[in-house]
N, C-alpha and C. Protein backbone atom coordinates (compact mmCIF):
# COMPACT_ATOMS: atom_id res chain seq x y z
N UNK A 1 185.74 -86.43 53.31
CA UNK A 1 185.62 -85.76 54.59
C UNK A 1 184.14 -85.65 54.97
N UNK A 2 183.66 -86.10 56.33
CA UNK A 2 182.68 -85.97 56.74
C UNK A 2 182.30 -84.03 57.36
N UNK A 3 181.74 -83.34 56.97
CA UNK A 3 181.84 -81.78 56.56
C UNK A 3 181.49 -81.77 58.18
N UNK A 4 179.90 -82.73 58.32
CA UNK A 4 179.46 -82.17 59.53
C UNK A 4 180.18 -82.95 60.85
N UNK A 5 181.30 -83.41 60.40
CA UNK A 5 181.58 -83.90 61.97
C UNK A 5 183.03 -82.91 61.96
N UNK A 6 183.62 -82.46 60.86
CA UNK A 6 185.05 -81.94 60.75
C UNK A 6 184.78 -80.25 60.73
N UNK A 7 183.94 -79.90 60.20
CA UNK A 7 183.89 -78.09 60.30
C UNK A 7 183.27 -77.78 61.87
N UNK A 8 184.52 -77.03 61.98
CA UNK A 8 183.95 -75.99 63.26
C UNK A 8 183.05 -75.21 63.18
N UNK A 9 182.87 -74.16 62.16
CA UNK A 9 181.77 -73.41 62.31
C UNK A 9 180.73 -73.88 61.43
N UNK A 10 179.37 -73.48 61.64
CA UNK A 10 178.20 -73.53 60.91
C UNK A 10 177.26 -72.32 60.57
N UNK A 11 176.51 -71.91 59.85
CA UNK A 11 175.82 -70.61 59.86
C UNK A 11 174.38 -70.63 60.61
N UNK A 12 173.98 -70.02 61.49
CA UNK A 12 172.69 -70.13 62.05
C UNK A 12 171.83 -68.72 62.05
N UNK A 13 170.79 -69.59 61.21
CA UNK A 13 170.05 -67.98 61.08
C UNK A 13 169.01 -68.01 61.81
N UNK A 14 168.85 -67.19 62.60
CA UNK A 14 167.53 -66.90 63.17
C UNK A 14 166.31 -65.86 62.79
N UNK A 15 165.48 -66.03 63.34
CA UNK A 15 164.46 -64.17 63.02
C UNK A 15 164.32 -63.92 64.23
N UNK A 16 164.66 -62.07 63.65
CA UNK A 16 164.37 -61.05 64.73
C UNK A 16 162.86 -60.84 65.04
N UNK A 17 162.34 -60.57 66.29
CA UNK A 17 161.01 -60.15 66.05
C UNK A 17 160.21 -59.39 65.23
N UNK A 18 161.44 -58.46 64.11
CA UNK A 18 160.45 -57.86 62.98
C UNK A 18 160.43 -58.99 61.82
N UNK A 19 160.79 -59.93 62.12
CA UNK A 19 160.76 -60.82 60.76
C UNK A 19 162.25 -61.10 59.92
N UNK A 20 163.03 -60.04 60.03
CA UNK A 20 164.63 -59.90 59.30
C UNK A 20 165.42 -61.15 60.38
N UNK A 21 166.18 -61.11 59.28
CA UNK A 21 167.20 -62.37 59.62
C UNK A 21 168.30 -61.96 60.17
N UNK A 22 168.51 -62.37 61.29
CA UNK A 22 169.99 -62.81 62.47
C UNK A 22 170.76 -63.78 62.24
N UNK A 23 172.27 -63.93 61.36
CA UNK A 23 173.20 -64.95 60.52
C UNK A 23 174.17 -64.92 61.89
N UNK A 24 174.72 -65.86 62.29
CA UNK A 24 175.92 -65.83 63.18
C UNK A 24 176.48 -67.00 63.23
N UNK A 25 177.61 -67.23 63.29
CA UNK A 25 178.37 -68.32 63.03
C UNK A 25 178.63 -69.51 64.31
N UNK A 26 178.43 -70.24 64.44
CA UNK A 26 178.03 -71.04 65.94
C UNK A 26 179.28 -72.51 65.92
N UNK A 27 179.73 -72.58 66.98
CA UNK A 27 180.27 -73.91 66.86
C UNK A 27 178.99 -75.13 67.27
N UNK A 28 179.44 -76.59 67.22
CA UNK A 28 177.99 -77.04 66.59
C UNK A 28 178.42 -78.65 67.00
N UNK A 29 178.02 -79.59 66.77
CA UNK A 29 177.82 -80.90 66.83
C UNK A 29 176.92 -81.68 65.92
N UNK A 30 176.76 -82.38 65.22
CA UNK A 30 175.91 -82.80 64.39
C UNK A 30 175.78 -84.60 65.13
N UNK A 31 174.41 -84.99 65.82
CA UNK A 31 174.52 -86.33 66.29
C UNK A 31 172.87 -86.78 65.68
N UNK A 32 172.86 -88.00 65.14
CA UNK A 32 171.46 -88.41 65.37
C UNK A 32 170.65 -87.87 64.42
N UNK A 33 171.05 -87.04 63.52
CA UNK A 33 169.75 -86.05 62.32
C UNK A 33 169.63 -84.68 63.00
N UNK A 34 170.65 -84.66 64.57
CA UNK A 34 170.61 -83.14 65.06
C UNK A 34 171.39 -82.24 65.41
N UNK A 35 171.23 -80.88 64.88
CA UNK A 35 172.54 -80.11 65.04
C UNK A 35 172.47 -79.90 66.85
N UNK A 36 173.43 -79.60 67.41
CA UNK A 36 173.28 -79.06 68.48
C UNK A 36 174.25 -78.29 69.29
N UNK A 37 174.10 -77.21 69.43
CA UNK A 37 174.50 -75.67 69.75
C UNK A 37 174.73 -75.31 71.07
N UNK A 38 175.99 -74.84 71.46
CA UNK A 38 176.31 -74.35 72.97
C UNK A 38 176.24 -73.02 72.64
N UNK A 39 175.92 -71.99 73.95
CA UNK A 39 175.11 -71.00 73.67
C UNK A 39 175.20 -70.30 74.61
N UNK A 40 175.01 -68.86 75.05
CA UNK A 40 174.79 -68.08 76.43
C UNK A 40 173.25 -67.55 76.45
N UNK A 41 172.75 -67.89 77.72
CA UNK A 41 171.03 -67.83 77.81
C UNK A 41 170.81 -66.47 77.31
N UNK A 42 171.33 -65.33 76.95
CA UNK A 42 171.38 -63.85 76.96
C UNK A 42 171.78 -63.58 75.40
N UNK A 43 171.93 -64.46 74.77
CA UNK A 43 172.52 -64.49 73.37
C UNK A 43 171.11 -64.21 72.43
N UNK A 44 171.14 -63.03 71.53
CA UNK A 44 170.15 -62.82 70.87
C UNK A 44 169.63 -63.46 69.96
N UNK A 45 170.54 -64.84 69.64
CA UNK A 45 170.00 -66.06 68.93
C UNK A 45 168.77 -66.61 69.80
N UNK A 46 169.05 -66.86 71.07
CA UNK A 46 168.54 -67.55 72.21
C UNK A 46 166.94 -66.99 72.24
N UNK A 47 167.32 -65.63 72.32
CA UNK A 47 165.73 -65.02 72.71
C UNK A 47 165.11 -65.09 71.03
N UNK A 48 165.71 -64.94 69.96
CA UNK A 48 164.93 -65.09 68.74
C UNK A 48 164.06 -66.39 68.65
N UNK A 49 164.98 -67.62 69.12
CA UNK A 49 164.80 -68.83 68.94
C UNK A 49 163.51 -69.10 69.98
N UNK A 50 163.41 -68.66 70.98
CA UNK A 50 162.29 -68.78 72.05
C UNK A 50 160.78 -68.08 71.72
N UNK A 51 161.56 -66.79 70.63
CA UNK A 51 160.25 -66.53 70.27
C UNK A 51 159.45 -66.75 68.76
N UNK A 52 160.88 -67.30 68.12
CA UNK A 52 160.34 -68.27 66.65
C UNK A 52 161.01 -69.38 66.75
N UNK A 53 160.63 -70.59 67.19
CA UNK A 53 161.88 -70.94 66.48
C UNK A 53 162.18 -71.82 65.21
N UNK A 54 161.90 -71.27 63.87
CA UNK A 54 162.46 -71.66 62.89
C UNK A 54 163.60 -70.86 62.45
N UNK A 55 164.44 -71.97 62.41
CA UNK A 55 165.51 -71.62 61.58
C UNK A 55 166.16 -72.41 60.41
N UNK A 56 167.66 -71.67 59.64
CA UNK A 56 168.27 -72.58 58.96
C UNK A 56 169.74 -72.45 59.30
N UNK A 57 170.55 -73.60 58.81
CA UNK A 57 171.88 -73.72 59.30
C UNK A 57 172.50 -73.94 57.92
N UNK A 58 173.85 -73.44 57.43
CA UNK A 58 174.20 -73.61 56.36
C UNK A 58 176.02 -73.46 56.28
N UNK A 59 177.03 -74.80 56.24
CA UNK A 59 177.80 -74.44 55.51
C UNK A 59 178.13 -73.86 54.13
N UNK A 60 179.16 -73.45 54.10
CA UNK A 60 179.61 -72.21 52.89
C UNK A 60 180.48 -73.26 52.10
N UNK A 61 180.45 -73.40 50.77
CA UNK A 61 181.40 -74.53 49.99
C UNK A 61 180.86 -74.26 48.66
N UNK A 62 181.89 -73.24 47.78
CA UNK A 62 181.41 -72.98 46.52
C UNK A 62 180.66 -74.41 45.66
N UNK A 63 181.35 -75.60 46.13
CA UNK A 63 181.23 -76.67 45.05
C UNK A 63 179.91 -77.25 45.95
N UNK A 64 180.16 -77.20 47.10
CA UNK A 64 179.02 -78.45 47.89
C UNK A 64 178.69 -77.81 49.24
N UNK A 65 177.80 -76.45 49.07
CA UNK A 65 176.93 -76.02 50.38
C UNK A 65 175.97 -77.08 50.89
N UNK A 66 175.98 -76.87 52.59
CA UNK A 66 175.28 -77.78 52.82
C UNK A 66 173.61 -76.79 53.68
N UNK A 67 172.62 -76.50 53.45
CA UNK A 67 171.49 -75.83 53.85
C UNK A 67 170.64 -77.02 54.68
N UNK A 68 170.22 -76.38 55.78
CA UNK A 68 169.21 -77.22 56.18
C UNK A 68 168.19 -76.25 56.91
N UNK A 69 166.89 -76.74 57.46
CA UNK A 69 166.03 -76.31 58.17
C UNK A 69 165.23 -76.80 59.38
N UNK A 70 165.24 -76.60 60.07
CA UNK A 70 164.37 -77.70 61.23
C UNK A 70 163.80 -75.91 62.54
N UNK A 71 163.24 -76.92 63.54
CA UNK A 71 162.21 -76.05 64.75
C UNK A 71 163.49 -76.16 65.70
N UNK A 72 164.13 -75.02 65.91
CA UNK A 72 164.89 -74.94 67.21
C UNK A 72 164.17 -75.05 68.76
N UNK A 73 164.78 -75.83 69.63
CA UNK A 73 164.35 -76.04 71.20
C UNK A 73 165.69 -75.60 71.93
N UNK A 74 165.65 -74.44 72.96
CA UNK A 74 166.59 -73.93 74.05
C UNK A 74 166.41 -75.25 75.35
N UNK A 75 167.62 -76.02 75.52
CA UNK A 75 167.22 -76.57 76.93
C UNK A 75 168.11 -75.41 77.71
N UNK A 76 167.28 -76.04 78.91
CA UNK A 76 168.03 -74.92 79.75
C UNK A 76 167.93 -76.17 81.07
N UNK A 77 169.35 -75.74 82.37
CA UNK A 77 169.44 -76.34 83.72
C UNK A 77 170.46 -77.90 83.14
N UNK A 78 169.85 -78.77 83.78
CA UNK A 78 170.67 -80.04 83.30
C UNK A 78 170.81 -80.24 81.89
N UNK A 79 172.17 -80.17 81.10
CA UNK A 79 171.96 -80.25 79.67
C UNK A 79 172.88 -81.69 79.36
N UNK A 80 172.63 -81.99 78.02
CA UNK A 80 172.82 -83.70 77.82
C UNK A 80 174.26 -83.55 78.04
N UNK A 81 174.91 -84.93 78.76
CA UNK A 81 176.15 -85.23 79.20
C UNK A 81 176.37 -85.57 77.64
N UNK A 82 176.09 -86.44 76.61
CA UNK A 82 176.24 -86.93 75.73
C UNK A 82 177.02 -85.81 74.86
N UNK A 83 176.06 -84.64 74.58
CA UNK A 83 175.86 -83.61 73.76
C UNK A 83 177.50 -82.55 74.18
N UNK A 84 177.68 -82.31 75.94
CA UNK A 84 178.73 -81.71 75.87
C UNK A 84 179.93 -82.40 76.14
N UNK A 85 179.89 -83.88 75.81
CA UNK A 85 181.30 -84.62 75.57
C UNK A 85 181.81 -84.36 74.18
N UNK A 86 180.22 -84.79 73.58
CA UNK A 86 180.73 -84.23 71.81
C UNK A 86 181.29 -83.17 71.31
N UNK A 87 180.81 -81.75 72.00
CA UNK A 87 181.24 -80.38 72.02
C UNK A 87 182.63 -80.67 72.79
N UNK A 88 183.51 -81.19 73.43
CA UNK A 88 184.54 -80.78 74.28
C UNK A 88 185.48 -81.79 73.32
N UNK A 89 185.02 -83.03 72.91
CA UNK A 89 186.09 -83.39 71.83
C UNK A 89 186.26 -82.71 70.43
N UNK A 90 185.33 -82.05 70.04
CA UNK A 90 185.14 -81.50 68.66
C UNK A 90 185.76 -79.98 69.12
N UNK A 91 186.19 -79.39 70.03
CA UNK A 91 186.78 -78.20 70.46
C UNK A 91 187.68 -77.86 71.33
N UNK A 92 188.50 -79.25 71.53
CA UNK A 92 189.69 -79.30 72.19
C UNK A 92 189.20 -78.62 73.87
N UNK A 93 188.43 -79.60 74.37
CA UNK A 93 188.21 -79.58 75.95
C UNK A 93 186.80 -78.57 76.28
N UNK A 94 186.41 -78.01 75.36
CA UNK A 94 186.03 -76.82 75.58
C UNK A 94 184.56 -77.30 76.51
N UNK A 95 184.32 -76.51 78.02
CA UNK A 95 183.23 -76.69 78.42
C UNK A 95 182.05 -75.96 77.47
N UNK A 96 180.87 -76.46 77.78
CA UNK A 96 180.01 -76.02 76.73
C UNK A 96 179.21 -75.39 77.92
N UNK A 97 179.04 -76.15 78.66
CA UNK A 97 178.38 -75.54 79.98
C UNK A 97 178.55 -74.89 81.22
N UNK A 98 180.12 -74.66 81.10
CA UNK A 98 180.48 -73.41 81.57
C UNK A 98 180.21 -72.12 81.66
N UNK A 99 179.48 -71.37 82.41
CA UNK A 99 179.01 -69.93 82.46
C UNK A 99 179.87 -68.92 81.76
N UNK A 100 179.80 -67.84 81.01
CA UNK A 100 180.53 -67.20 80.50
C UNK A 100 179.92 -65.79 80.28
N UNK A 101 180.07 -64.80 81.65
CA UNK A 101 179.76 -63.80 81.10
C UNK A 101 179.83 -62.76 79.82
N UNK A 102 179.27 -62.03 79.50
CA UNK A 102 178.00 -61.40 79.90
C UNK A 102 176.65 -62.19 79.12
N UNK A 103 177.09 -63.19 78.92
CA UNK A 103 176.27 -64.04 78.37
C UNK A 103 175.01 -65.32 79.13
N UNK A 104 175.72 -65.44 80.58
CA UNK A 104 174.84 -65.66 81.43
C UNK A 104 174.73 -67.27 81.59
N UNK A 105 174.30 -68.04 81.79
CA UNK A 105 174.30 -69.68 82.08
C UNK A 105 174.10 -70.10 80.96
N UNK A 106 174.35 -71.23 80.35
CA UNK A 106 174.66 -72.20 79.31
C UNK A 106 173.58 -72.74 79.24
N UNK A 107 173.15 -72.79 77.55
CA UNK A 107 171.68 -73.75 77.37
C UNK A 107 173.12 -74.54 75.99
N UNK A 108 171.97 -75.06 75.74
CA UNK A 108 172.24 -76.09 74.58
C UNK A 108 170.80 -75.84 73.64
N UNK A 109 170.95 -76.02 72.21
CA UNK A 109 169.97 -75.39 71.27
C UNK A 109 170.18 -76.79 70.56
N UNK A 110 169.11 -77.12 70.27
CA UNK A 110 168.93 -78.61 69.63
C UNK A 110 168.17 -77.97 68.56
N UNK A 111 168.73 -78.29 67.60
CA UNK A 111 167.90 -78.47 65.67
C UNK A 111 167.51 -79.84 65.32
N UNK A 112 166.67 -80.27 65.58
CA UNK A 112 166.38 -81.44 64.21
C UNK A 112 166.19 -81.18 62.98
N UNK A 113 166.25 -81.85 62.34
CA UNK A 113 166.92 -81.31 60.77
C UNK A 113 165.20 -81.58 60.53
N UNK A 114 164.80 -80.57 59.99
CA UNK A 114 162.91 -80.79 59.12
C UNK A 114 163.34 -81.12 57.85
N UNK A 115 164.22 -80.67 57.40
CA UNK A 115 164.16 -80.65 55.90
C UNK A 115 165.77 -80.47 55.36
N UNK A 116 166.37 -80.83 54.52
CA UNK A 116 167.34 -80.65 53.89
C UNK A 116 167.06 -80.00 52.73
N UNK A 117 167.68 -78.77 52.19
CA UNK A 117 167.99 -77.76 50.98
C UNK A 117 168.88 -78.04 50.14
N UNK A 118 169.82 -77.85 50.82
CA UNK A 118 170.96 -79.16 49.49
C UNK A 118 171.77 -79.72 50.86
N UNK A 119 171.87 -80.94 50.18
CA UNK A 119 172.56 -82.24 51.26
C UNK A 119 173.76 -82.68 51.19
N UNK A 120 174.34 -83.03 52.71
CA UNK A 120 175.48 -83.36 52.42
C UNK A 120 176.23 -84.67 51.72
């Protein structure tokens, strides 16, 4: 089984502006060496990520966790057609860029992978 094209969720940690860590579970896309994340502009991942953005992403698998790390980027306005075809087949239709209050207009959060921790 390919983990990162078949698991729905992924773990995404961000930092809060005191430095402590923000874990939340994200649906996800993996294309190219990059994770990439549908999102609400108002989402406290969003504003962490704008104002650090390193993070790590990590499936859970007693035998074979998968950890990674890379520099998060928020797009925001026109987001890749590519990116939310992938999200709508990997989630049964689901718009990615659909507005969804109270969360506010739709970005897309692109990870390139910096580094792998343990690999898939």
């Amino acid at each position: 089984m390919n983990r990162l094209a078949e698991e729905r969720n992924i773990w995404l940690c961000t930092l809060r502006a005191d430095g402590s860590p923000h874990l939340t579970p994200v649906w996800f896309v993996h294309l190219d060496g990059t994770f990439w994340i549908g999102s609400g502009a108002r989402n406290v991942k969003v504003r962490n990520i704008e104002r650090d953005p390193r993070v790590s992403l990590a499936l859970e698998d007693g035998d074979a966790p998968i950890v990674a790390e890379g520099r998060a980027r928020v797009h925001r306005g026109t987001l890749r057609p590519d990116v939310l075809t992938a999200l709508a087949a990997k989630y049964d239709g689901w718009d990615a860029a659909a507005e969804l209050e109270p969360f506010g207009a739709r970005v897309l959060i692109e990870v390139p992978v910096a580094r792998w921790l343990l690999h898939p």
